[in-house]
PDB file of N, CA and C in Angstrom:
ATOM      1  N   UNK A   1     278.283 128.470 282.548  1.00  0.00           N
ATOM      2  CA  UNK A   1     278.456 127.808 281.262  1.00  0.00           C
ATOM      3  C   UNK A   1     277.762 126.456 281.335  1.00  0.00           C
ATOM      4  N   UNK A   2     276.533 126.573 280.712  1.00  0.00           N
ATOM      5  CA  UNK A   2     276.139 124.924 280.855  1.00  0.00           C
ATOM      6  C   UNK A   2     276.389 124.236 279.283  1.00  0.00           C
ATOM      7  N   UNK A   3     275.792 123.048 279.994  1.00  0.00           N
ATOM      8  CA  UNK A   3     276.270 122.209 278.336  1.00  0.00           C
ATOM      9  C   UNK A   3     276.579 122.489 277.092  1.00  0.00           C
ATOM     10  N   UNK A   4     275.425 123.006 276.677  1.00  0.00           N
ATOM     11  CA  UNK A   4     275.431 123.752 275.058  1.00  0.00           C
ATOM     12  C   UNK A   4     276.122 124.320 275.140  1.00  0.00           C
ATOM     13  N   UNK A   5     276.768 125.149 275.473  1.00  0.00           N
ATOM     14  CA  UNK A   5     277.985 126.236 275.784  1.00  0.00           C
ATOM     15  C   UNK A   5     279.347 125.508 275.498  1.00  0.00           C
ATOM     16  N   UNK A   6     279.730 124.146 276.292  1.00  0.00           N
ATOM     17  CA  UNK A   6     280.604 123.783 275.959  1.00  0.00           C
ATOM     18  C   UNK A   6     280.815 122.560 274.287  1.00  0.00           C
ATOM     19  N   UNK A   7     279.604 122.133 274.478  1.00  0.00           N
ATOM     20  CA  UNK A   7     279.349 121.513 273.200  1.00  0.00           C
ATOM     21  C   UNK A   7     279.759 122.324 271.885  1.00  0.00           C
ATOM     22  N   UNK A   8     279.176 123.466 271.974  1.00  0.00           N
ATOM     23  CA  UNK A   8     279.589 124.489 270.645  1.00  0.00           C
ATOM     24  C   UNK A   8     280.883 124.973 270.825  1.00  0.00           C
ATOM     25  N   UNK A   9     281.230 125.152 271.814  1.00  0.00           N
ATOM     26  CA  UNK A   9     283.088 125.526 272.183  1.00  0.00           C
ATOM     27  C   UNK A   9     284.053 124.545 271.381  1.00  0.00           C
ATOM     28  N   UNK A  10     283.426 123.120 272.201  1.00  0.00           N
ATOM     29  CA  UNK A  10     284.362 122.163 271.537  1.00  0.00           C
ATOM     30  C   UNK A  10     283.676 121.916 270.111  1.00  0.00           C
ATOM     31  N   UNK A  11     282.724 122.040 269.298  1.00  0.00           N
ATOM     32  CA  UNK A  11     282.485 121.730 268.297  1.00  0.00           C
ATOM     33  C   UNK A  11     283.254 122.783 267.358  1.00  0.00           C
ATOM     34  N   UNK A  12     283.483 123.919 267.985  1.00  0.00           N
ATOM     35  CA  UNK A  12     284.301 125.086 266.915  1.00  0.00           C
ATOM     36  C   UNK A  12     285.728 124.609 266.972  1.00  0.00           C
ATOM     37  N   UNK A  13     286.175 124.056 268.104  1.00  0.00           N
ATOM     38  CA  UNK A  13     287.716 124.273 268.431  1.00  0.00           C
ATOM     39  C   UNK A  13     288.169 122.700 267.600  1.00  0.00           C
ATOM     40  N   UNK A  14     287.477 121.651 267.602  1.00  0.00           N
ATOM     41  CA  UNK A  14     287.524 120.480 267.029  1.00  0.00           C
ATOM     42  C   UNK A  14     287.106 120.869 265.427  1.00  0.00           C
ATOM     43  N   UNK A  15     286.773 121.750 265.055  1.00  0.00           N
ATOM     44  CA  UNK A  15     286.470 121.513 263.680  1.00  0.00           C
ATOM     45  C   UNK A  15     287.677 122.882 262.878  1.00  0.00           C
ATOM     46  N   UNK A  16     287.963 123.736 263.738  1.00  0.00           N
ATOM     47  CA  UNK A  16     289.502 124.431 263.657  1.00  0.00           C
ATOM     48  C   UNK A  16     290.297 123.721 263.318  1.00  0.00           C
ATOM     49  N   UNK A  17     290.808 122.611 264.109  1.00  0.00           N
ATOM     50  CA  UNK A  17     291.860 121.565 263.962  1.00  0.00           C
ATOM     51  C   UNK A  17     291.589 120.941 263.026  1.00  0.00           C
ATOM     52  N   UNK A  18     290.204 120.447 262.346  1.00  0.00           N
ATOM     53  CA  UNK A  18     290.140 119.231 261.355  1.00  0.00           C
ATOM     54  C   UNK A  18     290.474 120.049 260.052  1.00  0.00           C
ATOM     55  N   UNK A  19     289.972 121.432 260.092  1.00  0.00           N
ATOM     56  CA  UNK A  19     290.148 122.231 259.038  1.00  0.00           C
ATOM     57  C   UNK A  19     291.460 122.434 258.354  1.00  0.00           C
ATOM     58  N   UNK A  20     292.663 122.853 259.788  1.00  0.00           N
ATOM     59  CA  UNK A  20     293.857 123.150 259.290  1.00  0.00           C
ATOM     60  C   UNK A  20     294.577 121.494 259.296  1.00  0.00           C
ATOM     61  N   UNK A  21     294.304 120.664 259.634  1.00  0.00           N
ATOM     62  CA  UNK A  21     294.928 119.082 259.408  1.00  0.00           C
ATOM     63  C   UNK A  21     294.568 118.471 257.878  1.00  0.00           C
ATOM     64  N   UNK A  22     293.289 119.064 257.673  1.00  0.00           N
ATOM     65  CA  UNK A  22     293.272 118.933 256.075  1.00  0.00           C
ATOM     66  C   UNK A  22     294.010 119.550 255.179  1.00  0.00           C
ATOM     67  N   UNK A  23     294.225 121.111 255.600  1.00  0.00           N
ATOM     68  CA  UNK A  23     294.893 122.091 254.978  1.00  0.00           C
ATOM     69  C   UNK A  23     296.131 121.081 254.964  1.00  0.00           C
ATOM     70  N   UNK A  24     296.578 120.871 255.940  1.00  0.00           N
ATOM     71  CA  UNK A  24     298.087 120.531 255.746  1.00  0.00           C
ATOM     72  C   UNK A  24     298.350 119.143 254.574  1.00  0.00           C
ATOM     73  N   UNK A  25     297.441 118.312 254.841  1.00  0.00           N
ATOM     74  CA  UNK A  25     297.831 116.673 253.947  1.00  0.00           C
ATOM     75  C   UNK A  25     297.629 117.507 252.341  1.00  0.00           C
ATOM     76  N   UNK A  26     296.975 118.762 252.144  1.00  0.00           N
ATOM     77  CA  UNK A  26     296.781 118.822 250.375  1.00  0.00           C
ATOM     78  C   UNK A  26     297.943 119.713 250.368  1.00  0.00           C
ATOM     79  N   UNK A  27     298.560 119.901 251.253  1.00  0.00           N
ATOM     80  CA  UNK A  27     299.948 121.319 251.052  1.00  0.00           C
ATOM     81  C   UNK A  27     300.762 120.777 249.336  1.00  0.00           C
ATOM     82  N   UNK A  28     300.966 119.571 249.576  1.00  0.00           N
ATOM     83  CA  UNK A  28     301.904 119.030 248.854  1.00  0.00           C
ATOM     84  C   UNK A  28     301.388 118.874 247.111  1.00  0.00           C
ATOM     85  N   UNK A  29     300.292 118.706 246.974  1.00  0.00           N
ATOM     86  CA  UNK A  29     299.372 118.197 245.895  1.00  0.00           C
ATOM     87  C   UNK A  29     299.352 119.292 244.844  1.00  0.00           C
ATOM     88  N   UNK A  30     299.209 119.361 243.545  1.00  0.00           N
ATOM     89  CA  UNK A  30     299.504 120.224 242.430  1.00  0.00           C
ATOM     90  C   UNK A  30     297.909 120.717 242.462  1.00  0.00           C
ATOM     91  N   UNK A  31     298.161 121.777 241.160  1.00  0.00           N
ATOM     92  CA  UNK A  31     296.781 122.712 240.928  1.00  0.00           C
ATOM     93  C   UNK A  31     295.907 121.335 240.322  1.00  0.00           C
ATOM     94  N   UNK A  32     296.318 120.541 239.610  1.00  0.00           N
ATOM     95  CA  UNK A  32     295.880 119.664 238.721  1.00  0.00           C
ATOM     96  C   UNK A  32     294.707 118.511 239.552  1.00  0.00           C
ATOM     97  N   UNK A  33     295.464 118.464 240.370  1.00  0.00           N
ATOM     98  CA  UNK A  33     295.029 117.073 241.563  1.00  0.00           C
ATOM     99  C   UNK A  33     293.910 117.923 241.923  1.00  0.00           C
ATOM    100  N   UNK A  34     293.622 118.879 242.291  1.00  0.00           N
ATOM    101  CA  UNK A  34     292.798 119.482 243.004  1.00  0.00           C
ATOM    102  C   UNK A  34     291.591 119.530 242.243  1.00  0.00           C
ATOM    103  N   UNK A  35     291.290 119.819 240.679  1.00  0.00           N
ATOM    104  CA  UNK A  35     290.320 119.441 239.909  1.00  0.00           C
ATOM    105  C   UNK A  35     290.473 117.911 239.027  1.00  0.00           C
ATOM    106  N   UNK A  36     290.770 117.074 240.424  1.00  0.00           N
ATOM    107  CA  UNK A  36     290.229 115.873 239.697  1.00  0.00           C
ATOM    108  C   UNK A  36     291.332 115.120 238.805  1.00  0.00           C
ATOM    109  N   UNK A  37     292.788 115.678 238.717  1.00  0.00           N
ATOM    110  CA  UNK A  37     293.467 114.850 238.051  1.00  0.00           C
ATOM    111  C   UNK A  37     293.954 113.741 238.424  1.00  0.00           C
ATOM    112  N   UNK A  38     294.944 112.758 238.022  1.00  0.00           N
ATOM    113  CA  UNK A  38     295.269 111.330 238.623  1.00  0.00           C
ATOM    114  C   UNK A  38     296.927 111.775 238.320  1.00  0.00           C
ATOM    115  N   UNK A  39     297.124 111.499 239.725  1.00  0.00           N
ATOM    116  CA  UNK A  39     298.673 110.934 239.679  1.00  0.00           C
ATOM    117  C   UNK A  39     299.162 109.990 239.029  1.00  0.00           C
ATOM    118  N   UNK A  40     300.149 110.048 238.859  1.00  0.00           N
ATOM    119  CA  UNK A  40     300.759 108.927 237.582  1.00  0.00           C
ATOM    120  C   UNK A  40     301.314 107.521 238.707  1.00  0.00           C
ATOM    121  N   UNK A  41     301.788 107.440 239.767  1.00  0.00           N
ATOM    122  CA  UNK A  41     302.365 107.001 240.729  1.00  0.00           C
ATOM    123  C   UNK A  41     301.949 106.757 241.840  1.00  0.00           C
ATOM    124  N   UNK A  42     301.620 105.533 242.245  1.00  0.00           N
ATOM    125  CA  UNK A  42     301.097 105.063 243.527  1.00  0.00           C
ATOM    126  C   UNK A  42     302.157 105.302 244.506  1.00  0.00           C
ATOM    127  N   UNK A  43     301.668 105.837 245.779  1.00  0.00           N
ATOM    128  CA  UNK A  43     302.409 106.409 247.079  1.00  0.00           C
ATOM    129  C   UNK A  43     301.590 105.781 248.074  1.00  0.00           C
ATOM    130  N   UNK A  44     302.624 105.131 248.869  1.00  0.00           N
ATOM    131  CA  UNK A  44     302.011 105.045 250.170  1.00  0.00           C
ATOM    132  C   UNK A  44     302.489 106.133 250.942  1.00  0.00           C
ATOM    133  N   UNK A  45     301.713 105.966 252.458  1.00  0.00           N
ATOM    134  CA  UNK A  45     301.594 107.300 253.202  1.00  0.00           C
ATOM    135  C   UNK A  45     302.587 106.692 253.932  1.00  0.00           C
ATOM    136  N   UNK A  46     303.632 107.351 254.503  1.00  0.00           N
ATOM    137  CA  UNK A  46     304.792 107.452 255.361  1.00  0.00           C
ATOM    138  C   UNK A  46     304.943 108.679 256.283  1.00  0.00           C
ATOM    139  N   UNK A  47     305.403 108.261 257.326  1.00  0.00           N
ATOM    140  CA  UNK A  47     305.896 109.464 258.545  1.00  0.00           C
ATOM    141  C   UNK A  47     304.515 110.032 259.135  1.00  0.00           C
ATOM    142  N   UNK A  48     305.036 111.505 258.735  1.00  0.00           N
ATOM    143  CA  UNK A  48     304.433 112.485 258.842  1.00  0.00           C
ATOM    144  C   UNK A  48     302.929 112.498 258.089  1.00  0.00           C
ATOM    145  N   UNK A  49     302.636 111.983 256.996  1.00  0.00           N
ATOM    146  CA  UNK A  49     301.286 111.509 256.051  1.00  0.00           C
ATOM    147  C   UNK A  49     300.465 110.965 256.545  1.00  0.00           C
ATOM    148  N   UNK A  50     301.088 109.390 256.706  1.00  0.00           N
ATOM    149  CA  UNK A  50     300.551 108.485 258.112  1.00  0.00           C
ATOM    150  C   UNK A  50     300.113 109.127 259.342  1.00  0.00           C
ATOM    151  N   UNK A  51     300.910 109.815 259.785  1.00  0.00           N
ATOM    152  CA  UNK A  51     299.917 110.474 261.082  1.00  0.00           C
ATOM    153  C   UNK A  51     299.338 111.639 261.049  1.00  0.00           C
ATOM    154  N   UNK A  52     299.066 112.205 260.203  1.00  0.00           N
ATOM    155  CA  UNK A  52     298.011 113.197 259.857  1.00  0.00           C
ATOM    156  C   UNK A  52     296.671 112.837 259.043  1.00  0.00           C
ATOM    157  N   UNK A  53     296.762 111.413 258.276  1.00  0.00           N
ATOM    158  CA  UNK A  53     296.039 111.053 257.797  1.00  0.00           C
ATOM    159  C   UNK A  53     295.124 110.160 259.138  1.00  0.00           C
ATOM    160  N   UNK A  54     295.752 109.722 260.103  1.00  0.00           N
ATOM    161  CA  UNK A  54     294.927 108.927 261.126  1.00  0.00           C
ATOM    162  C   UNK A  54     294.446 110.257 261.955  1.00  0.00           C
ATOM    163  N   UNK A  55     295.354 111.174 262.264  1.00  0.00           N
ATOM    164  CA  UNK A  55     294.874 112.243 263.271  1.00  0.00           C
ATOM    165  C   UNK A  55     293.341 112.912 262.414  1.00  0.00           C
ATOM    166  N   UNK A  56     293.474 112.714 261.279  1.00  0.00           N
ATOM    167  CA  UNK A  56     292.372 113.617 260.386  1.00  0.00           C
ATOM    168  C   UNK A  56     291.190 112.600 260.656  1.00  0.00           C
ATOM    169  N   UNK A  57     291.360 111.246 260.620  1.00  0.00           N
ATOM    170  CA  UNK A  57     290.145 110.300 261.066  1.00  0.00           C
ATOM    171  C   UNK A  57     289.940 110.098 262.591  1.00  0.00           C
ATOM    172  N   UNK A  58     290.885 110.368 263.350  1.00  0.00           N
ATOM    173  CA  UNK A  58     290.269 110.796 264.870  1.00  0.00           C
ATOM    174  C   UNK A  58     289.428 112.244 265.025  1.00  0.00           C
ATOM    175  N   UNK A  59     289.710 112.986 264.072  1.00  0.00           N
ATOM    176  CA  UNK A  59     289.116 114.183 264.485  1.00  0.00           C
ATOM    177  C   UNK A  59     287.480 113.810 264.055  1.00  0.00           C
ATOM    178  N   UNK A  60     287.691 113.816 263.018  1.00  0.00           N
ATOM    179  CA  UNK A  60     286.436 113.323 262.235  1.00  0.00           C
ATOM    180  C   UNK A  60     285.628 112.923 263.014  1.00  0.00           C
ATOM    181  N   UNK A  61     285.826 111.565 264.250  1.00  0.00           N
ATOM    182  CA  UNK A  61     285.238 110.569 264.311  1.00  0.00           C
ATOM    183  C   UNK A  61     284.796 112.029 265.917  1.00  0.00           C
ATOM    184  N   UNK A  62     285.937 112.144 267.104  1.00  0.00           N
ATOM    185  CA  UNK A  62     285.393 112.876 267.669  1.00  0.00           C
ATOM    186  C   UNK A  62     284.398 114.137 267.317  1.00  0.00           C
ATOM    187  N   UNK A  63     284.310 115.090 266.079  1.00  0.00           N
ATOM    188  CA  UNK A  63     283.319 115.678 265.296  1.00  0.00           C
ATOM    189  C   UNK A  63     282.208 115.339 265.121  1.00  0.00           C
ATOM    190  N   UNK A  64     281.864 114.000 264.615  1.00  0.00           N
ATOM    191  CA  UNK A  64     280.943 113.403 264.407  1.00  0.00           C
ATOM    192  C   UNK A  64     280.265 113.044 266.167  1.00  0.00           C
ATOM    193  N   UNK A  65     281.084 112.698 266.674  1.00  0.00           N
ATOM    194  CA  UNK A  65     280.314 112.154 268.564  1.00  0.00           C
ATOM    195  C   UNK A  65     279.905 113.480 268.896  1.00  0.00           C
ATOM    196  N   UNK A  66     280.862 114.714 268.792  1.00  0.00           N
ATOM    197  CA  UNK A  66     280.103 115.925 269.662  1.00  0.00           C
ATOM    198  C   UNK A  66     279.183 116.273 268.940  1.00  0.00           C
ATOM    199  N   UNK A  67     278.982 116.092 267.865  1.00  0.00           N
ATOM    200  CA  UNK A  67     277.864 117.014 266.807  1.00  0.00           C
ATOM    201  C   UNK A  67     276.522 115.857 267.775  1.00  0.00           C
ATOM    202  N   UNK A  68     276.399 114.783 267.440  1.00  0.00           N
ATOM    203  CA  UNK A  68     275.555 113.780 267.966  1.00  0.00           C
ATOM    204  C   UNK A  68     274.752 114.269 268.936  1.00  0.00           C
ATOM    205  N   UNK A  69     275.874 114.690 270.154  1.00  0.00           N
ATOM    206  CA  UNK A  69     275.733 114.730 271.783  1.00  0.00           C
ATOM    207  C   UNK A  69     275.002 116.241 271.644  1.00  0.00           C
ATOM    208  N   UNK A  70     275.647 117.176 270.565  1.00  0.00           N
ATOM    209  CA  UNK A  70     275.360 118.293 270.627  1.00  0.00           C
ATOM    210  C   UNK A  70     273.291 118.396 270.274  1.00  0.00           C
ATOM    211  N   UNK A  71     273.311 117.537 269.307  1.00  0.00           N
ATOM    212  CA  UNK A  71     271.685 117.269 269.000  1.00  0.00           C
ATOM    213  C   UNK A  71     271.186 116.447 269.782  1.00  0.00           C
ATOM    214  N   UNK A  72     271.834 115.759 270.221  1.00  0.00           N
ATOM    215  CA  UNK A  72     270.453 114.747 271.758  1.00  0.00           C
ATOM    216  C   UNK A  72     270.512 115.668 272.946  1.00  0.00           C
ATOM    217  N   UNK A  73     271.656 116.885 273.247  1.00  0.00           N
ATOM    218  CA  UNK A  73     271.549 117.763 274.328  1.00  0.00           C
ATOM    219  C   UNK A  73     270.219 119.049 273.971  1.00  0.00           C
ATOM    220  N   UNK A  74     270.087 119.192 272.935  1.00  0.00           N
ATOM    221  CA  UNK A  74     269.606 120.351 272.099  1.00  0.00           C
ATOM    222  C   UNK A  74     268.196 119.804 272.156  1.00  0.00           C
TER     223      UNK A  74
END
């Protein structure tokens, strides 16, 4: 298994996770929100929100480094 091998491993298995961590923060959100409507009510993020909303910008950010590494290895 050389590099590229693991680069695309972790680029599938890291973008699995970002996929279903998104899935999860819109679980809550109506049909409406989804084409663009506005909530009536400002919410801050608490608990569980809060840390899925930072875990969703760590993934991101590691996504973005392997994709990088994956094209300067390539």
């Amino acid at each position: 298994m050389d590099l590229r091998d693991f680069l695309s491993l972790a680029l599938i298995l890291v973008s699995s996770l970002l996929i279903v961590v998104v899935l999860l923060q819109s679980k809550g959100t109506g049909f409406g929100a989804a084409l663009g409507g506005q909530d009536a009510s400002y919410r801050t993020r608490r608990g569980m929100q809060r840390s899925l909303h930072q875990l969703t910008i760590a993934l991101v950010v590691v996504f973005l480094g392997l994709a990088a590494w994956a094209v300067a290895a390539g």
